[in-house]
PDB file of N, CA and C in Angstrom:
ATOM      1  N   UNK A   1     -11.435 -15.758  22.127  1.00  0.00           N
ATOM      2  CA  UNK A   1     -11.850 -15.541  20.753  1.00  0.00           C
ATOM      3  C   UNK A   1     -13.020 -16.492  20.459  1.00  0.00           C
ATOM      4  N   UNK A   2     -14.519 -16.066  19.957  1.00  0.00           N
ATOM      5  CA  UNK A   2     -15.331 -16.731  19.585  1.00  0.00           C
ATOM      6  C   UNK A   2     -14.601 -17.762  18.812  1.00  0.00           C
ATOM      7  N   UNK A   3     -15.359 -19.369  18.964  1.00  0.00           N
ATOM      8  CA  UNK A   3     -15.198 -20.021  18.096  1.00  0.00           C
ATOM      9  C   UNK A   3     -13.842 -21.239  18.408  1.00  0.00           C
ATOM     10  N   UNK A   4     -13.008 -20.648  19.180  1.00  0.00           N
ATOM     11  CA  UNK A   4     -11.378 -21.092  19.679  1.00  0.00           C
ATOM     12  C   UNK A   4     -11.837 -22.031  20.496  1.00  0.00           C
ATOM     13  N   UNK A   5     -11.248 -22.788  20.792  1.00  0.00           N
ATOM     14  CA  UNK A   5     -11.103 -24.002  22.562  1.00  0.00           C
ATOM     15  C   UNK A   5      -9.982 -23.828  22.713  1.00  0.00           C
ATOM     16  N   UNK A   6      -9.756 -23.992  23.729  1.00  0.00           N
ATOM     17  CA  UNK A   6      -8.199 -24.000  24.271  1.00  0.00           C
ATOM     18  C   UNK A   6      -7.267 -25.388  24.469  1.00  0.00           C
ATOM     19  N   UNK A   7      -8.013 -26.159  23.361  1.00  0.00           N
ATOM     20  CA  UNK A   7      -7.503 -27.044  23.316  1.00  0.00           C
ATOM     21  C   UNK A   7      -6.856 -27.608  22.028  1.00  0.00           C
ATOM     22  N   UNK A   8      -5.368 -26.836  22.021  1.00  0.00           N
ATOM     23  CA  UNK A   8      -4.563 -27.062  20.930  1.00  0.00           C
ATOM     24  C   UNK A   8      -4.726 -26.606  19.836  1.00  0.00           C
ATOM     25  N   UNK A   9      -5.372 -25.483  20.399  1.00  0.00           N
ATOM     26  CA  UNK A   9      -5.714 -24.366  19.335  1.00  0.00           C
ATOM     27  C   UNK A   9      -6.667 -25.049  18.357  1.00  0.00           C
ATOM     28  N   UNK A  10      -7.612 -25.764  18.281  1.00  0.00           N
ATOM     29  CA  UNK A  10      -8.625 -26.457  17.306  1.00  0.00           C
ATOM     30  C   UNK A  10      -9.969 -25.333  17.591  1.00  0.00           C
ATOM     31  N   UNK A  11     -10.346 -24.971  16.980  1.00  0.00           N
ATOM     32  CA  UNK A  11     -11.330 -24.234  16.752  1.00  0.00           C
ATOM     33  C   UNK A  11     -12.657 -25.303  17.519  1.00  0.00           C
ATOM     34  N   UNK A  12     -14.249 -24.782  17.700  1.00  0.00           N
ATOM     35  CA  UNK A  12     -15.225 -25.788  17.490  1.00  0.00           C
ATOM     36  C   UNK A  12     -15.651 -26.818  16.959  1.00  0.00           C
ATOM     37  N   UNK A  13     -15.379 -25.747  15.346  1.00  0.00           N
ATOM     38  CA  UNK A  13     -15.383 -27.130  14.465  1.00  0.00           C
ATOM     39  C   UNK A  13     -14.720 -27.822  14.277  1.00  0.00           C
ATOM     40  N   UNK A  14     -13.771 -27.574  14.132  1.00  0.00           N
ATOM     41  CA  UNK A  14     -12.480 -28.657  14.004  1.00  0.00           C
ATOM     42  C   UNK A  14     -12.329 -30.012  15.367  1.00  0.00           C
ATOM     43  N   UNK A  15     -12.885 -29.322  16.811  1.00  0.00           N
ATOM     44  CA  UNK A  15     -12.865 -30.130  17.878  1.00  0.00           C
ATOM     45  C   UNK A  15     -14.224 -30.968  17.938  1.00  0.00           C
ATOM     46  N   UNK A  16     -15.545 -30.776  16.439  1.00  0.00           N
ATOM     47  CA  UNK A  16     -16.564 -31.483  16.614  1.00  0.00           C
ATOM     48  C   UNK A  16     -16.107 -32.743  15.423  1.00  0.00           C
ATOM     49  N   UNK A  17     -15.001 -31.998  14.657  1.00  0.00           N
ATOM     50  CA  UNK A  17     -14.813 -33.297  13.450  1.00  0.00           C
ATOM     51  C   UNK A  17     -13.650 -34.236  14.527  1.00  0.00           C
ATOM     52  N   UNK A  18     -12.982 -33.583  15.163  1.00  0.00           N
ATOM     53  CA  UNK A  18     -11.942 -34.403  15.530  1.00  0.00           C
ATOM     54  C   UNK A  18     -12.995 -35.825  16.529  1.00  0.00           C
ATOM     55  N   UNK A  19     -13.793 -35.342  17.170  1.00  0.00           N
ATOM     56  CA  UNK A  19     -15.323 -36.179  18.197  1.00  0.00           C
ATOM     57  C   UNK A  19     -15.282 -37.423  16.469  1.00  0.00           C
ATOM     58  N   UNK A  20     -15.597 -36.503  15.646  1.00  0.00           N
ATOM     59  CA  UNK A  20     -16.249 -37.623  14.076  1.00  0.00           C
ATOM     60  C   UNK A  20     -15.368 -38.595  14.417  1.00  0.00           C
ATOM     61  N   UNK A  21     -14.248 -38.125  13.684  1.00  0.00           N
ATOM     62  CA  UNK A  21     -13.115 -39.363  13.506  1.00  0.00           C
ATOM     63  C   UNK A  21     -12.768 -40.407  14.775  1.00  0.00           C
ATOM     64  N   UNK A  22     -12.756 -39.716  15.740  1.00  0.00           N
ATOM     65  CA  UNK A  22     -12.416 -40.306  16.664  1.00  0.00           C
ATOM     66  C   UNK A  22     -13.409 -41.841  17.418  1.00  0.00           C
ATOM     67  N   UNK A  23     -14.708 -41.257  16.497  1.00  0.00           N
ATOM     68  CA  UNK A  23     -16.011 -42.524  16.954  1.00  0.00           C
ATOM     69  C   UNK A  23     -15.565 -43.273  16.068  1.00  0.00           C
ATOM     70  N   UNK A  24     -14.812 -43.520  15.372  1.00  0.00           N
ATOM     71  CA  UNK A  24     -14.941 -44.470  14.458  1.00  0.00           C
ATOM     72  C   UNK A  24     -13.021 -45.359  14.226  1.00  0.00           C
ATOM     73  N   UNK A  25     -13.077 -46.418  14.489  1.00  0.00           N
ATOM     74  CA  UNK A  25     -11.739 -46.929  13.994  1.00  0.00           C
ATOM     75  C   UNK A  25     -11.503 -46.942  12.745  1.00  0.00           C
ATOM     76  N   UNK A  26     -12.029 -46.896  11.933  1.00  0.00           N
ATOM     77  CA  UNK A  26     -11.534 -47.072  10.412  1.00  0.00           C
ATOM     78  C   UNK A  26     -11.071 -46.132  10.121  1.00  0.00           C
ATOM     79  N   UNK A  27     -11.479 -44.639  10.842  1.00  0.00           N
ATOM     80  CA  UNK A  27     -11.575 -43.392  10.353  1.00  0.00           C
ATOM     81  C   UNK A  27     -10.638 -43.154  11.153  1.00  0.00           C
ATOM     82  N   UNK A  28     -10.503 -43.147  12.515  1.00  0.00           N
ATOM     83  CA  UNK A  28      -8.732 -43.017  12.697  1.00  0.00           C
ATOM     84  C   UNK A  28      -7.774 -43.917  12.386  1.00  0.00           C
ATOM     85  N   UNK A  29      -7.536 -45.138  11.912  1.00  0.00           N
ATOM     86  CA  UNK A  29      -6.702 -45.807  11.302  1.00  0.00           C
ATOM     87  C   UNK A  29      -6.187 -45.117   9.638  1.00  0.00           C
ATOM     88  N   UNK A  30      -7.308 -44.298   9.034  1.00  0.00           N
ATOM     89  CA  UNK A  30      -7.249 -43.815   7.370  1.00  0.00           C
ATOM     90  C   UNK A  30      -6.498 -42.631   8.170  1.00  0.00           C
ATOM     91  N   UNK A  31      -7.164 -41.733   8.615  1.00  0.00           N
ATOM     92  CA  UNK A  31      -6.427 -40.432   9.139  1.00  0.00           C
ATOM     93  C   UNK A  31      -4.759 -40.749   9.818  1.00  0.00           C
ATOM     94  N   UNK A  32      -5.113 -41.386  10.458  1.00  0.00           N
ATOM     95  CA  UNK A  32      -3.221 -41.910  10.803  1.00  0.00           C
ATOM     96  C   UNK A  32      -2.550 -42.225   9.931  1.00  0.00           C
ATOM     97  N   UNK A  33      -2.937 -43.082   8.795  1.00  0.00           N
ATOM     98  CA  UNK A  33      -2.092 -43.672   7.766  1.00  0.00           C
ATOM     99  C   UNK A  33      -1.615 -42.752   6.489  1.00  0.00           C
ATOM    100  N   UNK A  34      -2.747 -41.727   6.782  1.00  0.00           N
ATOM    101  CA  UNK A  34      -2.295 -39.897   5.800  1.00  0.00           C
ATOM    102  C   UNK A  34      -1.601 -39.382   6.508  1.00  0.00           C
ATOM    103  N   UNK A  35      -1.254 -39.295   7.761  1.00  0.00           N
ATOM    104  CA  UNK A  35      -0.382 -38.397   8.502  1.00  0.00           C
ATOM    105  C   UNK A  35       0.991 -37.795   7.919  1.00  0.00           C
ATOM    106  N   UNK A  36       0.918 -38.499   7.503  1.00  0.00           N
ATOM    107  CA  UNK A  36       2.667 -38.128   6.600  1.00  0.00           C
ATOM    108  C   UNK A  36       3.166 -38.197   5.282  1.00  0.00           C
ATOM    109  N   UNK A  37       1.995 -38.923   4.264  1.00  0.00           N
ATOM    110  CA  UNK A  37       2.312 -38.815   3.188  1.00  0.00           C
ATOM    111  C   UNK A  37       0.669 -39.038   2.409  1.00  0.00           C
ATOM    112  N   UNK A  38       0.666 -38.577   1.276  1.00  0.00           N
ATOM    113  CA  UNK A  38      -0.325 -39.062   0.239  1.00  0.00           C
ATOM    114  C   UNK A  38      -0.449 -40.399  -0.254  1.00  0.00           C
ATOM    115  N   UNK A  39      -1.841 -41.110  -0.200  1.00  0.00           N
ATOM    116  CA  UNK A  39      -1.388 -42.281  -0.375  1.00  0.00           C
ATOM    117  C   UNK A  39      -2.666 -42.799  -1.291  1.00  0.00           C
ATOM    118  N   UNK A  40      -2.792 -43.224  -2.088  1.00  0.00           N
ATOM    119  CA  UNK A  40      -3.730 -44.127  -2.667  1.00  0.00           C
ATOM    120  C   UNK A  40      -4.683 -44.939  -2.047  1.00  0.00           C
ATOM    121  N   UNK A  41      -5.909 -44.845  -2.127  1.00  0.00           N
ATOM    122  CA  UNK A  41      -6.596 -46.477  -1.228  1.00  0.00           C
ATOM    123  C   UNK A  41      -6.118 -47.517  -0.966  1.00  0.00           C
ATOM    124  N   UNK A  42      -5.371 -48.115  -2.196  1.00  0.00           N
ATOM    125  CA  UNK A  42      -4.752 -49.753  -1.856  1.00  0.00           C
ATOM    126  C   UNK A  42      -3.217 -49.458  -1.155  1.00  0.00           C
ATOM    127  N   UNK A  43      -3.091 -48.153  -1.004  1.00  0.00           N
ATOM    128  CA  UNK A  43      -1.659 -47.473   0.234  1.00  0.00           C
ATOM    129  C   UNK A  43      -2.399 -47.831   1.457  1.00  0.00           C
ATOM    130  N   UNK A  44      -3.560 -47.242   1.525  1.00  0.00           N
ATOM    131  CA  UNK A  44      -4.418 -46.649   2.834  1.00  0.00           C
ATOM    132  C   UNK A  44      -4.678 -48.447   3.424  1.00  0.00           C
ATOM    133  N   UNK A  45      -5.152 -49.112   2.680  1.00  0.00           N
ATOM    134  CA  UNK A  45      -5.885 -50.252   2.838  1.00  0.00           C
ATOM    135  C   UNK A  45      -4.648 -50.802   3.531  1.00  0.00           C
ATOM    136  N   UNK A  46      -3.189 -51.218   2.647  1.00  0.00           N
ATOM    137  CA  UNK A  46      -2.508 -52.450   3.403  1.00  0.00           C
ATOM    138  C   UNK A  46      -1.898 -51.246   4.147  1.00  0.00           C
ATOM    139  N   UNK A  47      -1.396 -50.052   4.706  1.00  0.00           N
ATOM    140  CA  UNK A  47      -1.211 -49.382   5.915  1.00  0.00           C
ATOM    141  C   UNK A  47      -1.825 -49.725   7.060  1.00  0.00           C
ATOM    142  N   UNK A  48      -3.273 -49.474   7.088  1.00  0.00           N
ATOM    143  CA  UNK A  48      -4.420 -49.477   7.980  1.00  0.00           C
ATOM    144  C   UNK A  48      -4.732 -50.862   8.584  1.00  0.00           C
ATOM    145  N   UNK A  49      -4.387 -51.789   7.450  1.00  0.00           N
ATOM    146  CA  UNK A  49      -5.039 -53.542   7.578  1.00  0.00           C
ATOM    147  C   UNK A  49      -6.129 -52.771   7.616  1.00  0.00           C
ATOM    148  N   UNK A  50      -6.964 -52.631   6.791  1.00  0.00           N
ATOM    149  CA  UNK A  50      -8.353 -52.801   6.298  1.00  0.00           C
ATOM    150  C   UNK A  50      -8.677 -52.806   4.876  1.00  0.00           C
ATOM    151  N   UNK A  51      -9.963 -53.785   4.866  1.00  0.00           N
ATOM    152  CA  UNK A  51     -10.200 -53.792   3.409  1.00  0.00           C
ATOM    153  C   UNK A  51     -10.257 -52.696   2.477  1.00  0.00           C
ATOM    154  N   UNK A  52     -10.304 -52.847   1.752  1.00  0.00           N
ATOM    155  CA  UNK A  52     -10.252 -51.510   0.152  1.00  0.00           C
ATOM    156  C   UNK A  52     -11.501 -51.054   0.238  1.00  0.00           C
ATOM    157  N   UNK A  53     -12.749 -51.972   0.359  1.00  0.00           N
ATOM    158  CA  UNK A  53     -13.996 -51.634   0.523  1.00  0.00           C
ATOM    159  C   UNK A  53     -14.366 -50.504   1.457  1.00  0.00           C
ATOM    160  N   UNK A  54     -13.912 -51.003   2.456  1.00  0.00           N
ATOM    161  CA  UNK A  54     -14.076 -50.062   3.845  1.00  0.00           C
ATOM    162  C   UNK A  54     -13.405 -48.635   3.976  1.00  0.00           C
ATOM    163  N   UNK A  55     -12.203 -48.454   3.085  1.00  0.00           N
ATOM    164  CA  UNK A  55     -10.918 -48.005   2.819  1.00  0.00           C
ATOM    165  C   UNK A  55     -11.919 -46.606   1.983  1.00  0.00           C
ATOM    166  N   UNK A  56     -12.546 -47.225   1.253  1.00  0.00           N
ATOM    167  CA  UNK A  56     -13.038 -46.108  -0.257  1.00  0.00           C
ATOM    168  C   UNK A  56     -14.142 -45.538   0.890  1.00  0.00           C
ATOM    169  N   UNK A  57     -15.172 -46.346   1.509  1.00  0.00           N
ATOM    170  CA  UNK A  57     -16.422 -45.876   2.296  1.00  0.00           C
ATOM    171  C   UNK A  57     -15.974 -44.987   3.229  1.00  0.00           C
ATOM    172  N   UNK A  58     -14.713 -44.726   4.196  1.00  0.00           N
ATOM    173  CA  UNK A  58     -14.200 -43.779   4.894  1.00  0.00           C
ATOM    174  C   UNK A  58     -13.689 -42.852   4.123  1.00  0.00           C
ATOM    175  N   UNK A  59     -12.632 -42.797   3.036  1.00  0.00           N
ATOM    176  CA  UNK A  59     -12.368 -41.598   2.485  1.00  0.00           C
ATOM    177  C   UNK A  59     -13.569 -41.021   1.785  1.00  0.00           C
ATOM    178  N   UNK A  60     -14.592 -41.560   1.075  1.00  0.00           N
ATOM    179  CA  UNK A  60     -15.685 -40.642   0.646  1.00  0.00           C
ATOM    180  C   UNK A  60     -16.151 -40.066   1.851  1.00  0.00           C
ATOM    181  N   UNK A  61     -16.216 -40.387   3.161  1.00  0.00           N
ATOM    182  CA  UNK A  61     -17.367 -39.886   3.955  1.00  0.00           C
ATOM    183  C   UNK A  61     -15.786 -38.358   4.781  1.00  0.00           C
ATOM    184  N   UNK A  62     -14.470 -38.606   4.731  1.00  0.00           N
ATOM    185  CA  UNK A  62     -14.027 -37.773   5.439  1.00  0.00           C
ATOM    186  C   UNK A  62     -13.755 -36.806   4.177  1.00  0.00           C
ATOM    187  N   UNK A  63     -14.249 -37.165   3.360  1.00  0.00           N
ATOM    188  CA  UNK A  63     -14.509 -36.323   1.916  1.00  0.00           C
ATOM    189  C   UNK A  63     -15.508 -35.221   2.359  1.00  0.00           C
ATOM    190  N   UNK A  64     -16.108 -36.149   2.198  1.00  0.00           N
ATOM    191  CA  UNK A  64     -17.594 -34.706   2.958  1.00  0.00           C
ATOM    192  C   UNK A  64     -17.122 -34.372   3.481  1.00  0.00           C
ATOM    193  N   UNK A  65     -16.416 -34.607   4.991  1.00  0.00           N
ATOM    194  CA  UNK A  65     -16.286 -33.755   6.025  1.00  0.00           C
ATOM    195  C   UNK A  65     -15.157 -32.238   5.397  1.00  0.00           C
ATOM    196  N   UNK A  66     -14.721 -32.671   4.701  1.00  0.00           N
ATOM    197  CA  UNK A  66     -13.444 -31.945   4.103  1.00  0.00           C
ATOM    198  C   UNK A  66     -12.430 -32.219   5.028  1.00  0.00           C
ATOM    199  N   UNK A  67     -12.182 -33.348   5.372  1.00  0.00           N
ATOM    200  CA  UNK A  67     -10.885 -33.819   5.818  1.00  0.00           C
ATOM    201  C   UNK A  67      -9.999 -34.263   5.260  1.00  0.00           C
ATOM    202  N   UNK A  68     -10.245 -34.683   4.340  1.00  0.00           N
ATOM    203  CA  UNK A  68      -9.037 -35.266   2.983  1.00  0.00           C
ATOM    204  C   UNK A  68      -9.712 -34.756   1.677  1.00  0.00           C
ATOM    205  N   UNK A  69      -8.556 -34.803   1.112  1.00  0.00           N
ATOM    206  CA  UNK A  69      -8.782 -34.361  -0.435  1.00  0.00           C
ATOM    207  C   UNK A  69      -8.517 -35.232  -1.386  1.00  0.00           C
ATOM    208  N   UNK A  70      -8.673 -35.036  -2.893  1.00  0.00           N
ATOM    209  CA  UNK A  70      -8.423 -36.298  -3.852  1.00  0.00           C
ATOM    210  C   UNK A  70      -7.180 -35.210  -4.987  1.00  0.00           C
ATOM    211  N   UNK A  71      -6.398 -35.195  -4.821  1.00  0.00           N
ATOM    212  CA  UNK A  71      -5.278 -34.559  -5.249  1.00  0.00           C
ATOM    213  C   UNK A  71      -5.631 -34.591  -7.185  1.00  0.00           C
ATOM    214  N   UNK A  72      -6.024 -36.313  -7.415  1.00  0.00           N
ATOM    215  CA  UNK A  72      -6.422 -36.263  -8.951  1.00  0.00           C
ATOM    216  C   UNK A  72      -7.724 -36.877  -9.208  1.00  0.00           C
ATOM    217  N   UNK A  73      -8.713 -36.441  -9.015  1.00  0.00           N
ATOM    218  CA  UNK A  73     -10.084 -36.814  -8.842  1.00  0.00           C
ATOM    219  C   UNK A  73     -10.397 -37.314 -10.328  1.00  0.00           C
ATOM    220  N   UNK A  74     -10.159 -37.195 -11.321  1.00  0.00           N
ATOM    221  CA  UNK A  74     -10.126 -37.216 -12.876  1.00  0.00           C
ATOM    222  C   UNK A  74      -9.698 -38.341 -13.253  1.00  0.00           C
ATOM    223  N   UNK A  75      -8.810 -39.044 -12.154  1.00  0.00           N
ATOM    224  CA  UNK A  75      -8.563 -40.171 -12.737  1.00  0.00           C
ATOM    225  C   UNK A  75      -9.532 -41.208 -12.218  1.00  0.00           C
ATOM    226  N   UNK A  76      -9.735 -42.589 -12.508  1.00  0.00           N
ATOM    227  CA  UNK A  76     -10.102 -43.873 -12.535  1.00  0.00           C
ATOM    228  C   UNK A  76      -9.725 -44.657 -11.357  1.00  0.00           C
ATOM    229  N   UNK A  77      -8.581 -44.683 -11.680  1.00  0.00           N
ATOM    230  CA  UNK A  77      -7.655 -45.617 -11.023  1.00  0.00           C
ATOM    231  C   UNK A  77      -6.217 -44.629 -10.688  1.00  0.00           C
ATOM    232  N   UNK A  78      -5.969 -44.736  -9.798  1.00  0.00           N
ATOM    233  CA  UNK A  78      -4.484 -44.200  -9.563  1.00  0.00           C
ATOM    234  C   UNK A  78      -5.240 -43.116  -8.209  1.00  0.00           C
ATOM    235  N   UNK A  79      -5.698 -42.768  -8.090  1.00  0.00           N
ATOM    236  CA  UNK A  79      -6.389 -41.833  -7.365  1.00  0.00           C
ATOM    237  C   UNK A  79      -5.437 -41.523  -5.992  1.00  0.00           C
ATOM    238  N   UNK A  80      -5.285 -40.279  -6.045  1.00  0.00           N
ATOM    239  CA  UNK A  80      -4.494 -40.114  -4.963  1.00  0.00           C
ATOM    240  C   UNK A  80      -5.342 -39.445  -3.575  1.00  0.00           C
ATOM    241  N   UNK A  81      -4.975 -39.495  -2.220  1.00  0.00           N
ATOM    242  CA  UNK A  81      -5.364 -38.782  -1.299  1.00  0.00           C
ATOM    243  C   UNK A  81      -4.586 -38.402  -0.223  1.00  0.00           C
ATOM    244  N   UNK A  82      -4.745 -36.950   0.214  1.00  0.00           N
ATOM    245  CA  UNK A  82      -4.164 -36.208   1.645  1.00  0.00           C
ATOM    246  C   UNK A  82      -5.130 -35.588   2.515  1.00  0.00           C
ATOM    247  N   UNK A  83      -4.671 -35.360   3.831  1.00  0.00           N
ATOM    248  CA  UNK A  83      -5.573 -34.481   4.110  1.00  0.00           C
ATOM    249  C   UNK A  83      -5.376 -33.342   3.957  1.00  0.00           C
ATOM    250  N   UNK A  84      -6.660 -32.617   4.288  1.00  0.00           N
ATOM    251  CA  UNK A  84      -6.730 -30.976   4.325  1.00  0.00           C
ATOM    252  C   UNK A  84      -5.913 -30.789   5.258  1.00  0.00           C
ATOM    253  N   UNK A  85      -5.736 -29.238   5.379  1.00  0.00           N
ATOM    254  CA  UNK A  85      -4.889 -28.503   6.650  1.00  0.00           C
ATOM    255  C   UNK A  85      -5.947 -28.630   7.607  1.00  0.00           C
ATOM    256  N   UNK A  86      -7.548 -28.948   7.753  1.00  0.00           N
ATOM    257  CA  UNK A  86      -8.128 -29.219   8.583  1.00  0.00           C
ATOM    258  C   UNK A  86      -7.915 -30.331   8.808  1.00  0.00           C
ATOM    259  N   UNK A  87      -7.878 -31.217   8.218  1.00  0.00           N
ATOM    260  CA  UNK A  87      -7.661 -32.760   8.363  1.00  0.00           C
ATOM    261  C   UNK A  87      -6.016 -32.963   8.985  1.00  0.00           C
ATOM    262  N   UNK A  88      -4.976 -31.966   8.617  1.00  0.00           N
ATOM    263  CA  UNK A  88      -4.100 -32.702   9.554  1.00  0.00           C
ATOM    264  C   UNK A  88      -4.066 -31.816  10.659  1.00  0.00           C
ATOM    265  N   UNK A  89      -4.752 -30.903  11.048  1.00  0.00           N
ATOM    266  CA  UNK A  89      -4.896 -30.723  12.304  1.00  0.00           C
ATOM    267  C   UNK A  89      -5.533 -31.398  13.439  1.00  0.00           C
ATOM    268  N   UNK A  90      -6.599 -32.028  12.769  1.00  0.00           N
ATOM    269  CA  UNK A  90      -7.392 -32.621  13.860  1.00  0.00           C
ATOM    270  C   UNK A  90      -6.913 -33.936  13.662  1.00  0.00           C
ATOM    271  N   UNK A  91      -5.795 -34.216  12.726  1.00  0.00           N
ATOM    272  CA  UNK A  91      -5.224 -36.074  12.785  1.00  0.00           C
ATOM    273  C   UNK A  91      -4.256 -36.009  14.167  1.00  0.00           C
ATOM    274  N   UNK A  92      -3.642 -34.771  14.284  1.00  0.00           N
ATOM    275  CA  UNK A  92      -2.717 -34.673  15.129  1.00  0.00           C
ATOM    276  C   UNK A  92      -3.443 -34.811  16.078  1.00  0.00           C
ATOM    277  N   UNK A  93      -4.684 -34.176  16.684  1.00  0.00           N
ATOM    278  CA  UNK A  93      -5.347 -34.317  18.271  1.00  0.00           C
ATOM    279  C   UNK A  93      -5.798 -36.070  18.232  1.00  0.00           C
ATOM    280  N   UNK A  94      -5.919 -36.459  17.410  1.00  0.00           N
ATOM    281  CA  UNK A  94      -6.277 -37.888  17.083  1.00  0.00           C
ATOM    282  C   UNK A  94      -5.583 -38.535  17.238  1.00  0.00           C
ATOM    283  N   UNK A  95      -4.037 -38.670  16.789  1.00  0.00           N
ATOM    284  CA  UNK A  95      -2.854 -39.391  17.281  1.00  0.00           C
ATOM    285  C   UNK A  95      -2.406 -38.850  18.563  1.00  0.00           C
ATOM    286  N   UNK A  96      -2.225 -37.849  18.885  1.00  0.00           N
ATOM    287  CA  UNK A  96      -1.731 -37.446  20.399  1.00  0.00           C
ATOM    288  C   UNK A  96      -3.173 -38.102  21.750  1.00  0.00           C
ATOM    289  N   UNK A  97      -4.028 -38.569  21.118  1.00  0.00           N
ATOM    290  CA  UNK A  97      -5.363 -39.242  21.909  1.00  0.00           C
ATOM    291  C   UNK A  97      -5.719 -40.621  21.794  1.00  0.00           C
ATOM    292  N   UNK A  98      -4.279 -40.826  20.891  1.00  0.00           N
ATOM    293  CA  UNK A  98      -4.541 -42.381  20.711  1.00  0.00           C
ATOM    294  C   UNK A  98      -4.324 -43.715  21.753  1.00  0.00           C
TER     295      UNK A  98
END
């Protein structure tokens, strides 16, 4: 099937974002630490051991990617985040490659 790899059923794209995350530790430490539940930045931050700073600069950028979502974007403070169904697909090739 155009588009498929045969690798764990991840599509192209999905196997060029999983390459993204995977160059980067912050970005698989945030993606691991969503694996299983929704969590706030200052969740993500003391999960991950990384700063809040670094914490906000990875979820905006796997934002773009559309790997996580902001469940209440409206708020200020309280801000929640998960990933997409793209995002926990390719967290899974990410933890099974860890």
């Amino acid at each position: 099937m155009p588009g498929e790899a045969e690798d764990n059923g991840l599509s192209d794209e999905e196997l060029d974002l999983y390459g993204y995350v995977s160059s980067s530790k912050r970005r698989v430490s945030v993606v691991t630490a969503l694996k299983d539940n929704p969590m706030t930045p200052k969740q993500v931050a003391e999960s991950a051991d990384i700063r809040l700073n670094h914490v906000s600069n990875v979820l905006s950028e796997l934002s773009d990617e559309a790997l996580v979502t902001c469940i209440n974007p409206h708020r200020k403070r309280g801000r929640v985040y998960r990933l997409t169904e793209v995002g926990d697909r390719v967290s899974k090739k990410v933890i099974q490659n860890e």
